[in-house]
N, C-alpha and C. Protein backbone atom coordinates (compact mmCIF):
# COMPACT_ATOMS: atom_id res chain seq x y z
N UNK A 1 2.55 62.83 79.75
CA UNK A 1 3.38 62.63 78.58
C UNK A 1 4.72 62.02 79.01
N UNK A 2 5.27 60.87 78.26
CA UNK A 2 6.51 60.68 78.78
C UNK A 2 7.61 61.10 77.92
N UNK A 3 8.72 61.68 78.26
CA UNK A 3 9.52 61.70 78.05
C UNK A 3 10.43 60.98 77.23
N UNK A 4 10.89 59.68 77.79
CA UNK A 4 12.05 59.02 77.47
C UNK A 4 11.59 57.59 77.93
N UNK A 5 12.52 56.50 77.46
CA UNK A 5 12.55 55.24 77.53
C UNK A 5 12.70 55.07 79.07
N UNK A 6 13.52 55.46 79.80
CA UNK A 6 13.75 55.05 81.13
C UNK A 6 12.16 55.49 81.88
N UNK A 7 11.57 56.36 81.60
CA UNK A 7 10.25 56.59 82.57
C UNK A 7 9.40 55.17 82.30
N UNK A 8 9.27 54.55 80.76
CA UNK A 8 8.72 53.68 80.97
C UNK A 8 9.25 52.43 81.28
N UNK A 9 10.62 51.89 81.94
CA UNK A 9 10.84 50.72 82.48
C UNK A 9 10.57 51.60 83.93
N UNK A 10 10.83 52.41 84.21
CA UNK A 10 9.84 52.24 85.72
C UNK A 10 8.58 52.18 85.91
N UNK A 11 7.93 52.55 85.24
CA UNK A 11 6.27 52.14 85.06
C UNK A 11 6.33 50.98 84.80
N UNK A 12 6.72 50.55 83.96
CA UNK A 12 7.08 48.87 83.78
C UNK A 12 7.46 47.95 85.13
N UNK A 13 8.50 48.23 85.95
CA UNK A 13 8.98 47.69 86.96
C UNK A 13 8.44 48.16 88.23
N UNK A 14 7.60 49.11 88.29
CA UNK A 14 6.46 49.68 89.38
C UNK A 14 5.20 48.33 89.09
N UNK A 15 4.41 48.24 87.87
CA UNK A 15 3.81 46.89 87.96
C UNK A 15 4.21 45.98 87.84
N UNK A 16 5.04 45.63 87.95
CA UNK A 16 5.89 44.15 87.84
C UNK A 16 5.49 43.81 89.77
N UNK A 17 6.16 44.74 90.28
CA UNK A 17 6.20 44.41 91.66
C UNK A 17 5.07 44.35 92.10
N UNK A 18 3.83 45.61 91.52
CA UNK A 18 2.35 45.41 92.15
C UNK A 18 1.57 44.45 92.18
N UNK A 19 2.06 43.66 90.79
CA UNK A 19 0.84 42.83 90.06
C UNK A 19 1.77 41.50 90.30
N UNK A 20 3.26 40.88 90.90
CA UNK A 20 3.51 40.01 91.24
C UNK A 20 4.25 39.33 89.86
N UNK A 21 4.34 39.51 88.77
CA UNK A 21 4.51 39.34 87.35
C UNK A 21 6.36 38.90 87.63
N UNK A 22 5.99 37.64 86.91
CA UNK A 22 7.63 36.99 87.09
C UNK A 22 8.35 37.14 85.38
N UNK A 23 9.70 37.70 85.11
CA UNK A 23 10.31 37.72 83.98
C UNK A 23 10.05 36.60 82.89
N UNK A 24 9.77 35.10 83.92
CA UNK A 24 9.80 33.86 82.53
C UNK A 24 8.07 34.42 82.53
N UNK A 25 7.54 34.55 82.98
CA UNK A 25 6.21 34.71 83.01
C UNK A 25 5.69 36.02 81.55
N UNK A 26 6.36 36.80 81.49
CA UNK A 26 6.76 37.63 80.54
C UNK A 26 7.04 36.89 79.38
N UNK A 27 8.58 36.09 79.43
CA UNK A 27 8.75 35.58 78.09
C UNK A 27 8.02 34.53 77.32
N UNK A 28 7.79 33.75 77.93
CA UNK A 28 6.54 32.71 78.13
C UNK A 28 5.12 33.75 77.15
N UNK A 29 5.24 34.37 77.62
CA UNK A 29 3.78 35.59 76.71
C UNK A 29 4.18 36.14 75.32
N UNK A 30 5.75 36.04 74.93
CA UNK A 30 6.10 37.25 74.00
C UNK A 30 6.17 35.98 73.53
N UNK A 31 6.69 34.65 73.46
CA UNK A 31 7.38 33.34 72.89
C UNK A 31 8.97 33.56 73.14
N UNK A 32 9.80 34.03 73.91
CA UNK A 32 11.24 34.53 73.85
C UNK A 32 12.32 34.45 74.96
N UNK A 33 13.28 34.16 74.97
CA UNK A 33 14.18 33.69 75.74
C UNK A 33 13.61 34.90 77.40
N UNK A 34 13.94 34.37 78.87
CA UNK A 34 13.81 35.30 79.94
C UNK A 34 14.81 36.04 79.49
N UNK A 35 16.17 35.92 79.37
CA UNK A 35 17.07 37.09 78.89
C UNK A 35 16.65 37.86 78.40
N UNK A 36 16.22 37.51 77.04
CA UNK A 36 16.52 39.05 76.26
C UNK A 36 14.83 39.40 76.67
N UNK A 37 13.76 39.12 76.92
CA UNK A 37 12.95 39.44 77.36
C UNK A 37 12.91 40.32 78.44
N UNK A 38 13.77 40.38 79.78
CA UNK A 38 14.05 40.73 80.62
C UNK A 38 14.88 42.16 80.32
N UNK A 39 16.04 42.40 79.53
CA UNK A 39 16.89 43.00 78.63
C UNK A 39 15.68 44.19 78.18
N UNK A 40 14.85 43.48 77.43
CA UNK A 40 14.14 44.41 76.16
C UNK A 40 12.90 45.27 77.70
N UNK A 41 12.59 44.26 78.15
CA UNK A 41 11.87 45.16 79.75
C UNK A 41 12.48 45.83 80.41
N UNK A 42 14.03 45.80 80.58
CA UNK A 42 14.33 47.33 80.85
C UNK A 42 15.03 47.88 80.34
N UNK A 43 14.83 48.19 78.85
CA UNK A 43 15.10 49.11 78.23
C UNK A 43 16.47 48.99 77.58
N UNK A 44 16.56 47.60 77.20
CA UNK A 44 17.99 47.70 76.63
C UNK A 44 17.82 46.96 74.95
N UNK A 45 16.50 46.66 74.87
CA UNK A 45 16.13 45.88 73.49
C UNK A 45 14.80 46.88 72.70
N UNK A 46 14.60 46.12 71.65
CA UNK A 46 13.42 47.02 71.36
C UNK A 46 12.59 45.98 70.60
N UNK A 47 10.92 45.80 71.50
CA UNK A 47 10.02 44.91 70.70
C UNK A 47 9.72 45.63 69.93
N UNK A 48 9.15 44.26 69.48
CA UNK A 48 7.87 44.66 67.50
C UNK A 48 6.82 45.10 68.20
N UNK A 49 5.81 45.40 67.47
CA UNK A 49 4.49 45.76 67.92
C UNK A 49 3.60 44.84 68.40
N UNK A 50 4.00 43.74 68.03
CA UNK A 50 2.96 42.37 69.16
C UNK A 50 3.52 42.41 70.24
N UNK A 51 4.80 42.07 70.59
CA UNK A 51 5.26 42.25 71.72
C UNK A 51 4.90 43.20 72.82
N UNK A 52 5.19 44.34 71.58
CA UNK A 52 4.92 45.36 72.83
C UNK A 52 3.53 45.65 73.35
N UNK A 53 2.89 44.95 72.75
CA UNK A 53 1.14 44.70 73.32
C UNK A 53 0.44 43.80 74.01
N UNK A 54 1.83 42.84 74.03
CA UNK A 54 1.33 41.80 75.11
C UNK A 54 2.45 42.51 76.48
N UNK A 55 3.12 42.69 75.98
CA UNK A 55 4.02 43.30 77.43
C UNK A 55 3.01 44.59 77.98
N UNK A 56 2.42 45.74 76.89
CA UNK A 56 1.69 46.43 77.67
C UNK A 56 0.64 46.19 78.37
N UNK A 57 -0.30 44.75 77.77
CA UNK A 57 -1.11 44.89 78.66
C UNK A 57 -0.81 43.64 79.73
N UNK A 58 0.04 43.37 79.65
CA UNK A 58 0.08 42.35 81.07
C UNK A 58 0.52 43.72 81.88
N UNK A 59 0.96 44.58 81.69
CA UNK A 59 1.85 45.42 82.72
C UNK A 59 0.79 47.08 83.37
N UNK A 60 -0.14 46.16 82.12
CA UNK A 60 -1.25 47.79 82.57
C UNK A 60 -0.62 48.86 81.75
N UNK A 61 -0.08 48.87 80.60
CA UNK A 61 0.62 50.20 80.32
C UNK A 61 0.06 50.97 79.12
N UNK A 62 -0.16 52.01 79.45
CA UNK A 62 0.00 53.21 78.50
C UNK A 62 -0.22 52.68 76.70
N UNK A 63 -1.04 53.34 75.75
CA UNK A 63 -0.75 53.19 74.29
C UNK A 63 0.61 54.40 74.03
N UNK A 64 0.65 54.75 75.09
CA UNK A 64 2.06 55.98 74.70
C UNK A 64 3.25 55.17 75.20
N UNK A 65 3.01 54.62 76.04
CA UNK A 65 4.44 53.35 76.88
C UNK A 65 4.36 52.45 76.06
N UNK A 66 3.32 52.04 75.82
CA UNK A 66 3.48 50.71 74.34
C UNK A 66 4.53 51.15 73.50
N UNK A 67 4.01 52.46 72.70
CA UNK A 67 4.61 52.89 71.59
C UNK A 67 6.44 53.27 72.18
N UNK A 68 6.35 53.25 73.34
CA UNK A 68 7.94 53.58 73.20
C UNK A 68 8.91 52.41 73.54
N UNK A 69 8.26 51.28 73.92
CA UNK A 69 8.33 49.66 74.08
C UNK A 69 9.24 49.40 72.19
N UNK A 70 8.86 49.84 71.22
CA UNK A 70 9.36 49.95 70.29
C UNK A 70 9.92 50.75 69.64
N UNK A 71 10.15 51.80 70.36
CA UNK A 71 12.04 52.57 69.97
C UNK A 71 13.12 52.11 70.18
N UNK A 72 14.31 52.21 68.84
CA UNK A 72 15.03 51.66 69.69
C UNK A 72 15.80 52.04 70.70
N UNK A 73 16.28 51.55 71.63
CA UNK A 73 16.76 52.38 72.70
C UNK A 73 18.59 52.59 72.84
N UNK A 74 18.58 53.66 73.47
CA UNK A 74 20.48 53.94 73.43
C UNK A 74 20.88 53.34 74.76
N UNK A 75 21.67 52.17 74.17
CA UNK A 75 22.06 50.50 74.74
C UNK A 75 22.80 51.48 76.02
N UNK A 76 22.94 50.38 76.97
CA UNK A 76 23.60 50.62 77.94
C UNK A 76 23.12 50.72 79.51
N UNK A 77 23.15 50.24 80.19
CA UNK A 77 22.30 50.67 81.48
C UNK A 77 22.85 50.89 83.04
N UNK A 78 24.18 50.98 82.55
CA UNK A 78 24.61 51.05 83.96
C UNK A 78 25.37 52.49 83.93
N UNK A 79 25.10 53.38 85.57
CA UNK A 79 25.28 54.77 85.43
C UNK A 79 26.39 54.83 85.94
N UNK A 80 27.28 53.94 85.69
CA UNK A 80 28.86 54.57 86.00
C UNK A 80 29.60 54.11 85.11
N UNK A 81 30.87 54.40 85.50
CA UNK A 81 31.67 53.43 84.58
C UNK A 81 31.84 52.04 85.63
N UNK A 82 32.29 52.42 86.88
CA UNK A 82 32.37 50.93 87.64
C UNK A 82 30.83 51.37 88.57
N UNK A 83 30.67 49.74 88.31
CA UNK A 83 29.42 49.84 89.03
C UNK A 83 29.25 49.74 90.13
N UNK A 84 28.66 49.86 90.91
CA UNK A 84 28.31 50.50 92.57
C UNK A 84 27.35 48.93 92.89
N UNK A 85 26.45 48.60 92.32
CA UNK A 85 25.89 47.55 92.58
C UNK A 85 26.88 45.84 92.85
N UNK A 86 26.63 45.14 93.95
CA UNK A 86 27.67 44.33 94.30
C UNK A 86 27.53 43.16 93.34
N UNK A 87 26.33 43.12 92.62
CA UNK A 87 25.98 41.88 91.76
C UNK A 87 26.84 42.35 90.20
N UNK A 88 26.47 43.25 89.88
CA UNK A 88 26.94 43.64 88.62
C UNK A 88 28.57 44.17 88.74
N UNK A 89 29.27 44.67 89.78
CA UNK A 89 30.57 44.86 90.42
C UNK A 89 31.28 43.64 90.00
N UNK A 90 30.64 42.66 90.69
CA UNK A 90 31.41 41.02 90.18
C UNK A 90 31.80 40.77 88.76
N UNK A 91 30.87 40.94 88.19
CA UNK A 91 30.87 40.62 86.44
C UNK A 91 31.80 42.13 86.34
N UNK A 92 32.16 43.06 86.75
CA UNK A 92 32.97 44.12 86.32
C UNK A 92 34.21 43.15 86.17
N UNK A 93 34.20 42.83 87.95
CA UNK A 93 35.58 42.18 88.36
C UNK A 93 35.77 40.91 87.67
N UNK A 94 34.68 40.21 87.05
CA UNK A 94 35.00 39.39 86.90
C UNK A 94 36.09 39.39 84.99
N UNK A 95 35.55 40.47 84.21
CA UNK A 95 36.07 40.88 83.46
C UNK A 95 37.57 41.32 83.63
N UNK A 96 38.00 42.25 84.69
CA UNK A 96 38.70 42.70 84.92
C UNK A 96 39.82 41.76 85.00
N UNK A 97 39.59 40.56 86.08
CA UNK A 97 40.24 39.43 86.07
C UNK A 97 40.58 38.49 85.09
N UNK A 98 39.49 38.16 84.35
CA UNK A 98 39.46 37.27 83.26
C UNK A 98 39.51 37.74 81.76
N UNK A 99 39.70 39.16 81.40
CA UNK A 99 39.04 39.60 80.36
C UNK A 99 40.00 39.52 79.47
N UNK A 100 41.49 39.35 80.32
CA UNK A 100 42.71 39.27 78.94
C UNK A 100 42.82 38.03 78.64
N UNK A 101 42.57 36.83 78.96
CA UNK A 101 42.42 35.33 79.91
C UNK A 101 41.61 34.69 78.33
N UNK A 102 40.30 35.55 78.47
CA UNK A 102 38.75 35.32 77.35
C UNK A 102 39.80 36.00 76.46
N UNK A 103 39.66 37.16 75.77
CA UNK A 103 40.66 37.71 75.04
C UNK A 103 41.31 36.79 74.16
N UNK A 104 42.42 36.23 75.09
CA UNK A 104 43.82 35.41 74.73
C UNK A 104 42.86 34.04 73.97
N UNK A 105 42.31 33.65 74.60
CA UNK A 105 41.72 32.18 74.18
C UNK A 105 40.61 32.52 73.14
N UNK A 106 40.12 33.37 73.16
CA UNK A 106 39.48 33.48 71.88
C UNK A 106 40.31 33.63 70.26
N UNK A 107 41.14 34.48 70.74
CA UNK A 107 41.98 34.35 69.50
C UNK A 107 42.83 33.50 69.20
N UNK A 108 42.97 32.69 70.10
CA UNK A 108 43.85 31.46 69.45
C UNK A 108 42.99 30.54 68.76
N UNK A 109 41.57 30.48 69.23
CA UNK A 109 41.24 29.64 68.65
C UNK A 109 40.27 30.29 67.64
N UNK A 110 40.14 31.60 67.56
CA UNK A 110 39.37 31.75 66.55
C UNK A 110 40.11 32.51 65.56
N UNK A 111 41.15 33.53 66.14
CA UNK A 111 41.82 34.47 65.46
C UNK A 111 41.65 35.73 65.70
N UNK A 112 41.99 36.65 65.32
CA UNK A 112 41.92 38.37 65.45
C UNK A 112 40.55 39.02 65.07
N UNK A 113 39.70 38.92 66.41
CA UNK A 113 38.26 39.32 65.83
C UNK A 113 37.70 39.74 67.41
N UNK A 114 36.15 39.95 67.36
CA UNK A 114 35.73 40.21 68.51
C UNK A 114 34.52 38.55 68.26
N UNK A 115 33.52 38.56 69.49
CA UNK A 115 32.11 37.73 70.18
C UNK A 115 31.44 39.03 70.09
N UNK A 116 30.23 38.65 68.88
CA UNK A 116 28.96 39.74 69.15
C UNK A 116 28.41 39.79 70.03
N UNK A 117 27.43 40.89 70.64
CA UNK A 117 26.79 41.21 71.55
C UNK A 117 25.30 41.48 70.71
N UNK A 118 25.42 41.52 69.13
CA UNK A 118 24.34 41.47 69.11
C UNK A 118 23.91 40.18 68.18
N UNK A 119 24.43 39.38 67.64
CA UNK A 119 24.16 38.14 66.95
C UNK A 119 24.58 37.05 68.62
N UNK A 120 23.89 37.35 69.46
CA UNK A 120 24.02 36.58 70.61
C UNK A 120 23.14 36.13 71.28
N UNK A 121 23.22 35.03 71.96
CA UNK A 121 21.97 34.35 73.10
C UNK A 121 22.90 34.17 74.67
N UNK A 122 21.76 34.00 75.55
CA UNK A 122 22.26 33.95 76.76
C UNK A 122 21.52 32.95 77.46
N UNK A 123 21.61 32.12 78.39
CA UNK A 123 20.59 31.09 78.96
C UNK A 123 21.32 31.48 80.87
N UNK A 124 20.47 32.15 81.66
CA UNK A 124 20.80 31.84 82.94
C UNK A 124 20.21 30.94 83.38
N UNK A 125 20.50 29.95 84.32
CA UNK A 125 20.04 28.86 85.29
C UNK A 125 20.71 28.36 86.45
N UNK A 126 19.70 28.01 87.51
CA UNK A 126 20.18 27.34 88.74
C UNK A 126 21.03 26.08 88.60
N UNK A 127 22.22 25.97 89.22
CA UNK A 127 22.34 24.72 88.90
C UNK A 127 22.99 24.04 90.69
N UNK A 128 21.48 23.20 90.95
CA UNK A 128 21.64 22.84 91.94
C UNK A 128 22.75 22.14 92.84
N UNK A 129 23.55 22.95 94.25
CA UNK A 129 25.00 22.28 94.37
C UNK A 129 24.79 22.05 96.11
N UNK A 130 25.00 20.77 96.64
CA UNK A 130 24.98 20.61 97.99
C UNK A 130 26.15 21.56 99.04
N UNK A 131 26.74 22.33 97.94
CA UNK A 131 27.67 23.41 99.25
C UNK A 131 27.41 24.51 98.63
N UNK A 132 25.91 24.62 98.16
CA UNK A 132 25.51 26.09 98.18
C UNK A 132 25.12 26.36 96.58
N UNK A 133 23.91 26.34 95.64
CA UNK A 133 23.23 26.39 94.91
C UNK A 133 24.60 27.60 94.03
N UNK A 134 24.30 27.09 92.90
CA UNK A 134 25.31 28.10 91.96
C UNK A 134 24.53 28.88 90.66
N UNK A 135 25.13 29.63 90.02
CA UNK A 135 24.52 30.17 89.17
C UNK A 135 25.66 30.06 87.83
N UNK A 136 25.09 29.25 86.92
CA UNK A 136 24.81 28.83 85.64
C UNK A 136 24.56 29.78 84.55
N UNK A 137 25.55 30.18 83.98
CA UNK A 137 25.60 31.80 82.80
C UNK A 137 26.23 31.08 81.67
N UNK A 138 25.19 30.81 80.47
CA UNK A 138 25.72 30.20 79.15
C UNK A 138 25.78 31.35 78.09
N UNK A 139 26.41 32.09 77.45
CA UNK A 139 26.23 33.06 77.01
C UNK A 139 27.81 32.84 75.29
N UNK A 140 26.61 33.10 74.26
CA UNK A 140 26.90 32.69 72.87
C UNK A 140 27.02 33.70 71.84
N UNK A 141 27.93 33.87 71.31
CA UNK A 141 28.40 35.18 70.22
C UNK A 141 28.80 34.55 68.87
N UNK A 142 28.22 35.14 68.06
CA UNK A 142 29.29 34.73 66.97
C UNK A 142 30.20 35.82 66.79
N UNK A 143 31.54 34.98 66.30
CA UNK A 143 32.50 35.22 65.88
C UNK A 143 32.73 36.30 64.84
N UNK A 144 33.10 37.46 64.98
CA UNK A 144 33.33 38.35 64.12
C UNK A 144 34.73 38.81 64.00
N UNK A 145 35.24 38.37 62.73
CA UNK A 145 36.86 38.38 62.17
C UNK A 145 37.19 40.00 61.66
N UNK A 146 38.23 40.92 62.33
CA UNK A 146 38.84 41.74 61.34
C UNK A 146 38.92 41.83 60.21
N UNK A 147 38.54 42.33 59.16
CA UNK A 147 39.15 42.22 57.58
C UNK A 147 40.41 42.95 57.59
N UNK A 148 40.76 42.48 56.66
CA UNK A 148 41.80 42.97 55.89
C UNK A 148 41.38 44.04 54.89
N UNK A 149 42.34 45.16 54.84
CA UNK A 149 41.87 46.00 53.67
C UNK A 149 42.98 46.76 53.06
C-alpha cells in the first residue's frame, strides 16, 4: 500500500534508471513540454487520467501509483530552505543575487504585481558554445497586477 506521493516518484525514478527511459522520451508519450512533464514525474504536477496511464505503464507502475499520478500534490520539493544540492544552490544564489535586479525590472515595466508560476511555461536547452557548452533556461509567466480595493 502506498502511502504518499513521494513513495511513488521513487518507484517512478527506480524505473526510469532500470528501464533506461529518457524525460523527452516521457513527454513525447503524454504530448507535453520535458518540463512540466519532468515536474509532474516528480511529484510537483498532477496528470489526468490518460497521462497517468501512459506514464504508468511505460514505468511498470502500480493501478494504485497510477491513481496517485493524479492527486494533486503539495507543491514544493526541496527539503530545506537553502538547498544543499550544488545545481539547485546556484538558482538559490542565483535569485539571491538577481532577485531584487528581476523584481525592479519587472515592475517598471509591468507595474506592481507578481510572474505566475502557475499560468507558466519553461523551455530548457543546450545551447552549443566553443568555450564550453551552456545551458539555455527560457522561462514565461504571465503577469499578475495587484488590485486595488
Amino acid at each position: 500500500m502506498i502511502s504518499n506521493r513521494d513513495e511513488v516518484t521513487r518507484i517512478l525514478l527506480s524505473s526510469k534508471i532500470a528501464k533506461g527511459i529518457k524525460w523527452s522520451d516521457v513527454a513525447s508519450a503524454i504530448g507535453l513540454s520535458k518540463e512540466w512533464t519532468t515536474a509532474a514525474c516528480l511529484g510537483q504536477m498532477t496528470f489526468d487520467k490518460e497521462q497517468a496511464e501512459i506514464v504508468g505503464n511505460m514505468f511498470g507502475m502500480s493501478d494504485e501509483a497510477v491513481a496517485w499520478l493524479q492527486v494533486a500534490p503539495y507543491k514544493g520539493s526541496l527539503p530545506s530552505a537553502v538547498p544543499t544540492d550544488p545545481l539547485i544552490y546556484r538558482w538559490y544564489e542565483l535569485v539571491n543575487v538577481y532577485g531584487s535586479t528581476i523584481k525592479e525590472l519587472i515592475h517598471e515595466e509591468f507595474g506592481d504585481g507578481i510572474m505566475s508560476a502557475i499560468d507558466f511555461s519553461m523551455d530548457i536547452n543546450r545551447q552549443e558554445d566553443p568555450n564550453g557548452d551552456r545551458v539555455n533556461i527560457v522561462m514565461s509567466g504571465k503577469f499578475l497586477p495587484y488590485k486595488t480595493y
